[in-house]
N, C-alpha and C. Protein backbone atom coordinates (compact mmCIF):
# COMPACT_ATOMS: atom_id res chain seq x y z
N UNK A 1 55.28 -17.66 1.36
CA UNK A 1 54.68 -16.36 1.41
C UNK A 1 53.26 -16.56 1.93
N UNK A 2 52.97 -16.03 3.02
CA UNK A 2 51.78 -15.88 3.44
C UNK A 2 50.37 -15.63 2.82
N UNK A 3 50.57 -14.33 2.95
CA UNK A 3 49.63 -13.67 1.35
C UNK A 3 50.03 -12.46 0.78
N UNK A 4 49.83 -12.06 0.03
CA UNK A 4 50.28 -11.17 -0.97
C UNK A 4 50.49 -9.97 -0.34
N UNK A 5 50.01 -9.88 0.44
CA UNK A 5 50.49 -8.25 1.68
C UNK A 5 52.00 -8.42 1.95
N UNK A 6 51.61 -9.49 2.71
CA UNK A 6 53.01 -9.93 3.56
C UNK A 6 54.17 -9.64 3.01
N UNK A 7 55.01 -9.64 1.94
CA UNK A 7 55.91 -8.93 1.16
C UNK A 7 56.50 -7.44 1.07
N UNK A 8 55.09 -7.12 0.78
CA UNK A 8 54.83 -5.74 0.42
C UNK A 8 54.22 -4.70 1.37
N UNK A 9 54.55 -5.76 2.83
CA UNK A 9 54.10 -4.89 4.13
C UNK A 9 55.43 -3.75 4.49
N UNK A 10 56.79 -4.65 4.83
CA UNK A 10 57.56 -4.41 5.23
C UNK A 10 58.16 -3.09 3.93
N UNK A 11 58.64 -2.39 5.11
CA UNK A 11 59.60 -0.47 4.16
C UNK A 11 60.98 -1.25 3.99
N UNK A 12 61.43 -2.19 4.88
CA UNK A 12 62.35 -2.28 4.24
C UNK A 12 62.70 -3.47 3.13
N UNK A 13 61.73 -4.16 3.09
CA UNK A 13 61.61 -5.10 1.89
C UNK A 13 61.27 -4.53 0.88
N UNK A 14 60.45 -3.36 1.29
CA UNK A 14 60.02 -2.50 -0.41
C UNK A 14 60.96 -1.67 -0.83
N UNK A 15 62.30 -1.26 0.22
CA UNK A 15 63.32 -0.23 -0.32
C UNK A 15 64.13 -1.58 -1.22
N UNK A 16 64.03 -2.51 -0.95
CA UNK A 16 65.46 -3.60 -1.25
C UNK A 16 64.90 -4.03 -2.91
N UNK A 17 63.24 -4.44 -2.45
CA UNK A 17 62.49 -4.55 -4.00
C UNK A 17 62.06 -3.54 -4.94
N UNK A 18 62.62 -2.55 -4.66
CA UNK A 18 62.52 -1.02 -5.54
C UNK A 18 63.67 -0.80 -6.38
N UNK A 19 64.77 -1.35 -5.61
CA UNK A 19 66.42 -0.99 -5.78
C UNK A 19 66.06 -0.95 -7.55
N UNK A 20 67.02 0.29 -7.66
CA UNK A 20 67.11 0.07 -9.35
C UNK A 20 68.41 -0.57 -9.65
N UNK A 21 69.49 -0.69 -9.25
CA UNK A 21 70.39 -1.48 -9.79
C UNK A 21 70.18 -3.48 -9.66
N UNK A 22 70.88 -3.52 -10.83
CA UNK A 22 70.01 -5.60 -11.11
C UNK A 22 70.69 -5.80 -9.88
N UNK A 23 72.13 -5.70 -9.45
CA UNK A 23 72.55 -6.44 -8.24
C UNK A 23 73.28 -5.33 -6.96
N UNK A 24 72.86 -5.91 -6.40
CA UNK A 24 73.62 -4.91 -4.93
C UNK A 24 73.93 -5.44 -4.05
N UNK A 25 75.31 -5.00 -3.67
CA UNK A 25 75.98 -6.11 -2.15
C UNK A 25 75.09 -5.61 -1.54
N UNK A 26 75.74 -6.29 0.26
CA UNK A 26 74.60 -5.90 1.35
C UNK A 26 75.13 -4.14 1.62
N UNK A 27 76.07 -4.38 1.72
CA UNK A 27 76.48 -2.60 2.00
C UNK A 27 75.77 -1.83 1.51
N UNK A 28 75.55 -1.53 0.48
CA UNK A 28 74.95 -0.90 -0.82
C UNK A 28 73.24 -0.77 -0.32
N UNK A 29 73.01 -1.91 -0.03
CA UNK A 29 71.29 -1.95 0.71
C UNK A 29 71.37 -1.28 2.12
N UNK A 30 72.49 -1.55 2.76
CA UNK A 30 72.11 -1.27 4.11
C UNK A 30 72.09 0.06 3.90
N UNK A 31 73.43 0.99 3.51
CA UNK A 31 73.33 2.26 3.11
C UNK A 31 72.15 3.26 2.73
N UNK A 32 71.29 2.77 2.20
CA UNK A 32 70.30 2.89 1.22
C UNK A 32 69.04 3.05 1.82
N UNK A 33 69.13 2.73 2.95
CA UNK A 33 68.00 2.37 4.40
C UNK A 33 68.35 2.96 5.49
N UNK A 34 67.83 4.30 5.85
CA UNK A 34 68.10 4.60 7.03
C UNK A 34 67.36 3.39 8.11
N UNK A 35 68.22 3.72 9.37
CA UNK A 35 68.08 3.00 10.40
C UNK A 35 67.96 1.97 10.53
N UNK A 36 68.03 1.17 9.28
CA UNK A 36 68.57 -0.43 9.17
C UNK A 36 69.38 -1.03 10.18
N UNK A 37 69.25 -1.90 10.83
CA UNK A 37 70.60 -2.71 11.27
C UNK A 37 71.05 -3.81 10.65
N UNK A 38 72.12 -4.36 10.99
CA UNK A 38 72.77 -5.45 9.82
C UNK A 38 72.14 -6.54 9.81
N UNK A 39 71.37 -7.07 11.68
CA UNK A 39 70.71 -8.06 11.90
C UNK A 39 69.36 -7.83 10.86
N UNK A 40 68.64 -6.76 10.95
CA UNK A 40 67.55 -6.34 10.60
C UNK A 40 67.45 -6.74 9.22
N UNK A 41 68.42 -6.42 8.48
CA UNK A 41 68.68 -6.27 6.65
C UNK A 41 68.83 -7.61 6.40
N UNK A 42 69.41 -8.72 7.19
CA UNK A 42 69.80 -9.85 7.13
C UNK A 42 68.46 -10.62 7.28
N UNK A 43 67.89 -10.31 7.98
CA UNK A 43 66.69 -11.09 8.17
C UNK A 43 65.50 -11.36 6.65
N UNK A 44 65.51 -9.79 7.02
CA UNK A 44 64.92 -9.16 5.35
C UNK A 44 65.09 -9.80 4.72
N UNK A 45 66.54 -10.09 3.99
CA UNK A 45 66.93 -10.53 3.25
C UNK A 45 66.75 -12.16 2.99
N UNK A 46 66.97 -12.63 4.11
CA UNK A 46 66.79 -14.26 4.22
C UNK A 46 64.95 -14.25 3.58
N UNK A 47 64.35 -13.69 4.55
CA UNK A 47 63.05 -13.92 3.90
C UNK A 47 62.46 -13.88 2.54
N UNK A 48 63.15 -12.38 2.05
CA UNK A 48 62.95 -12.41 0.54
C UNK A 48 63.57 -13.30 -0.50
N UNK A 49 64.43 -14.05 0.21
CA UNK A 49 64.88 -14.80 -0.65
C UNK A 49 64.15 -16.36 -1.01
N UNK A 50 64.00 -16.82 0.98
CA UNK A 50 62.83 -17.65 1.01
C UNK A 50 61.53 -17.63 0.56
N UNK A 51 61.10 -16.26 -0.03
CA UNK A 51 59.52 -16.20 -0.74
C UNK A 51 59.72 -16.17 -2.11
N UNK A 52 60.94 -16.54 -2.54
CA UNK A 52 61.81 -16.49 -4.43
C UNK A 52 61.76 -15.09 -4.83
N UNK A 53 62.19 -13.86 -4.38
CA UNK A 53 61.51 -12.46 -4.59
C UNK A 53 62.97 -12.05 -5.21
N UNK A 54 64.02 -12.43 -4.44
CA UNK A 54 65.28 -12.04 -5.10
C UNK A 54 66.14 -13.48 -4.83
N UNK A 55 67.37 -13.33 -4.97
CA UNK A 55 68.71 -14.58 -5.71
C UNK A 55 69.80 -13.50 -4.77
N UNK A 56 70.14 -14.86 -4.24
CA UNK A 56 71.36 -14.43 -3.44
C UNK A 56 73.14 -14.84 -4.20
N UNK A 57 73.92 -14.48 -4.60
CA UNK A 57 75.03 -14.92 -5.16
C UNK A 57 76.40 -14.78 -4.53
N UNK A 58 76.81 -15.77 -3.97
CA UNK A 58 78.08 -15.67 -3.26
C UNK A 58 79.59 -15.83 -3.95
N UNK A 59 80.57 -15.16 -3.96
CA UNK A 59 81.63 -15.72 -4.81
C UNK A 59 82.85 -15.76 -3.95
N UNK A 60 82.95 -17.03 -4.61
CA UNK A 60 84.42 -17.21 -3.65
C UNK A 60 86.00 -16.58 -3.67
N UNK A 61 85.13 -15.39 -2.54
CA UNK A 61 86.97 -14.39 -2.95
C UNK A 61 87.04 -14.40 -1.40
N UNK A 62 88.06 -13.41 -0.55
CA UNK A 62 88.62 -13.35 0.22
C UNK A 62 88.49 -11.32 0.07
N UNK A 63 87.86 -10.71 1.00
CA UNK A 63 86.79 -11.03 1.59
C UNK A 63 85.33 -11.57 0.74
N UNK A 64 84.86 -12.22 1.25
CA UNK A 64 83.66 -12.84 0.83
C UNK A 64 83.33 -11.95 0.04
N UNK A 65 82.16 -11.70 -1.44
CA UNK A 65 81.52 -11.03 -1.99
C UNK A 65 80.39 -11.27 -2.18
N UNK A 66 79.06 -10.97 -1.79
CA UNK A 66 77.33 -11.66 -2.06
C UNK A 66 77.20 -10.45 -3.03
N UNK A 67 76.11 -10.29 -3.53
CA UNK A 67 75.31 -10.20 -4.69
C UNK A 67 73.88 -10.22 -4.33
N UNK A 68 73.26 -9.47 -4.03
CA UNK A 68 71.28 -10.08 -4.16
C UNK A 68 70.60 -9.51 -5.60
N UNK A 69 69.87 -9.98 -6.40
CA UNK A 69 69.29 -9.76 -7.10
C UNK A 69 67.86 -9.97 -7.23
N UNK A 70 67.11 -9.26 -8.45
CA UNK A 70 65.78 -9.44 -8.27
C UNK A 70 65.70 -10.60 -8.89
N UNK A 71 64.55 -11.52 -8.36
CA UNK A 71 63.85 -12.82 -9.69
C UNK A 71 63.29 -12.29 -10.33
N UNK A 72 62.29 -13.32 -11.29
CA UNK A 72 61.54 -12.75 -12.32
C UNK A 72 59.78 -12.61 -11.58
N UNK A 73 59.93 -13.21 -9.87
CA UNK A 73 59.04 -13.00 -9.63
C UNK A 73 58.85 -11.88 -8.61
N UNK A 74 60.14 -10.79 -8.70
CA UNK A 74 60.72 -10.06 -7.49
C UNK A 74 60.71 -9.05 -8.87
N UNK A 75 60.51 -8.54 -9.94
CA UNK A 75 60.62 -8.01 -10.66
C UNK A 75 59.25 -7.67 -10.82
N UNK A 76 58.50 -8.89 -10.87
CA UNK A 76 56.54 -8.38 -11.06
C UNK A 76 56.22 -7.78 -10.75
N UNK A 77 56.55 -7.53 -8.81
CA UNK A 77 55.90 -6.99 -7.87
C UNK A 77 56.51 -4.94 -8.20
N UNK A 78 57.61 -4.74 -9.08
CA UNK A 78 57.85 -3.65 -9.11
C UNK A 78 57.37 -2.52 -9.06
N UNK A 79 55.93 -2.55 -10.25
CA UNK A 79 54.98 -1.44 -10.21
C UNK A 79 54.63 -1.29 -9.12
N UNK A 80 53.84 -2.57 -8.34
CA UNK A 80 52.97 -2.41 -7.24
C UNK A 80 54.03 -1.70 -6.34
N UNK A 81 55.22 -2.38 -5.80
CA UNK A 81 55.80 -1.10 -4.88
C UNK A 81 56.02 0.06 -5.27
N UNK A 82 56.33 0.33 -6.41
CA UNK A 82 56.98 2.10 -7.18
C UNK A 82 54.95 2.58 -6.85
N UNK A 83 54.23 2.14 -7.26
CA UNK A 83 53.02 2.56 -7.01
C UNK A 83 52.67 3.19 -5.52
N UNK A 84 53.27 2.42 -4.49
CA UNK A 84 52.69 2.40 -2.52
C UNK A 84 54.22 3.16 -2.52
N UNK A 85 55.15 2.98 -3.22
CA UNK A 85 56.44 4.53 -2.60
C UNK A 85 55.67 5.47 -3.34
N UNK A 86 55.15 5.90 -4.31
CA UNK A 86 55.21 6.86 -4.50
C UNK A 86 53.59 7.81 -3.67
N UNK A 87 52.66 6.86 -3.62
CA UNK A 87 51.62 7.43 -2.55
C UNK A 87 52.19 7.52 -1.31
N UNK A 88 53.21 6.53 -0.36
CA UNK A 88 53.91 7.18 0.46
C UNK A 88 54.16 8.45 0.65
N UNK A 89 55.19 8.62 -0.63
CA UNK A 89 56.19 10.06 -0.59
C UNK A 89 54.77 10.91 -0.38
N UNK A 90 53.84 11.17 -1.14
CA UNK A 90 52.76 12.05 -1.48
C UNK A 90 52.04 11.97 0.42
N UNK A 91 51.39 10.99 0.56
CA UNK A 91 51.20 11.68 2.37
C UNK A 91 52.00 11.87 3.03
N UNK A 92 53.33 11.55 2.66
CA UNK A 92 54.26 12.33 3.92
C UNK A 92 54.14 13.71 3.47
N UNK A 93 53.90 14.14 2.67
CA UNK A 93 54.20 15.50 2.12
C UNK A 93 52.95 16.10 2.74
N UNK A 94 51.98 15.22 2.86
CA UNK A 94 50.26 16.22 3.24
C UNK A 94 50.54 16.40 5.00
N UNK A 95 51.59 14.96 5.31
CA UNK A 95 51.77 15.46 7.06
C UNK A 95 53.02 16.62 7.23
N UNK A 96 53.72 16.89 6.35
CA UNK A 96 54.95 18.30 6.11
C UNK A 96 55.69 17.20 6.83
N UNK A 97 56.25 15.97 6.14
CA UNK A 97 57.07 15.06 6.12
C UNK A 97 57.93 14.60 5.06
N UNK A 98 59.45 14.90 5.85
CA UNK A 98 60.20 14.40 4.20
C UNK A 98 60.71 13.05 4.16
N UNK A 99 60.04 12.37 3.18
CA UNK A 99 60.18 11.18 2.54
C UNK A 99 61.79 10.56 3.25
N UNK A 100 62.66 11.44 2.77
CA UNK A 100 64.39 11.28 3.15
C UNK A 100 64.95 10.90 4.10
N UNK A 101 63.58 11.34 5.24
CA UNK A 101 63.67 10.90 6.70
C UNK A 101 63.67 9.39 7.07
N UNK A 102 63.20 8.81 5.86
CA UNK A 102 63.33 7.43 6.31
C UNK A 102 63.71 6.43 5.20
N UNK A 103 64.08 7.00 3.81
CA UNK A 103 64.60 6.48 2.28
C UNK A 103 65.51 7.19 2.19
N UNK A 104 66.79 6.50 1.42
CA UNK A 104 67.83 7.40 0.78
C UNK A 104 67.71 7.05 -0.56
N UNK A 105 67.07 8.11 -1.25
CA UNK A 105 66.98 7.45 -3.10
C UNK A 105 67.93 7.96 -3.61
């Protein structure tokens, strides 16, 4: 991890580190993210995993099943993002912008 921005730059690392459920396939995330692409979410994902932010869990079925979850150090950062979504939501609202346009909560 670079520095402490760097995480908490990216919308779609902060939709994935907001998620309220403990685990979510990738479907479930991509869904969850407008205009995501699969490459895009994948990347995301590799990174957050490489900065210990969440736990990736694979199980051996047919079709494949992953799992991402938060760590305990992907859990810290919670307030601070629920804090920058929710001043988000609040200036999109001062530009007559809906939040929805770019989050599916």
């Amino acid at each position: 991890m670079e520095s402490g921005f760097e995480p908490a730059g990216q919308a779609h690392r902060r939709r994935v580190g907001t998620g309220q459920q403990i685990n979510q396939r990738f479907g479930c995330l991509q869904k969850g993210i407008n205009g995501i692409s699969q490459k895009m979410l994948t990347q995301q994902l590799r990174q957050l995993e490489q900065d210990g932010l969440i736990s990736r869990k694979v199980f051996a079925e047919v079709p494949p099943k992953v799992e991402y979850s938060l760590t305990d150090l992907g859990r810290s950062l919670q307030p601070i993002l629920e804090s920058i979504s929710t001043w988000g939501k609040g200036y999109l609202e001062t530009k007559g912008t809906d939040s929805k346009d770019f989050i599916n909560d």
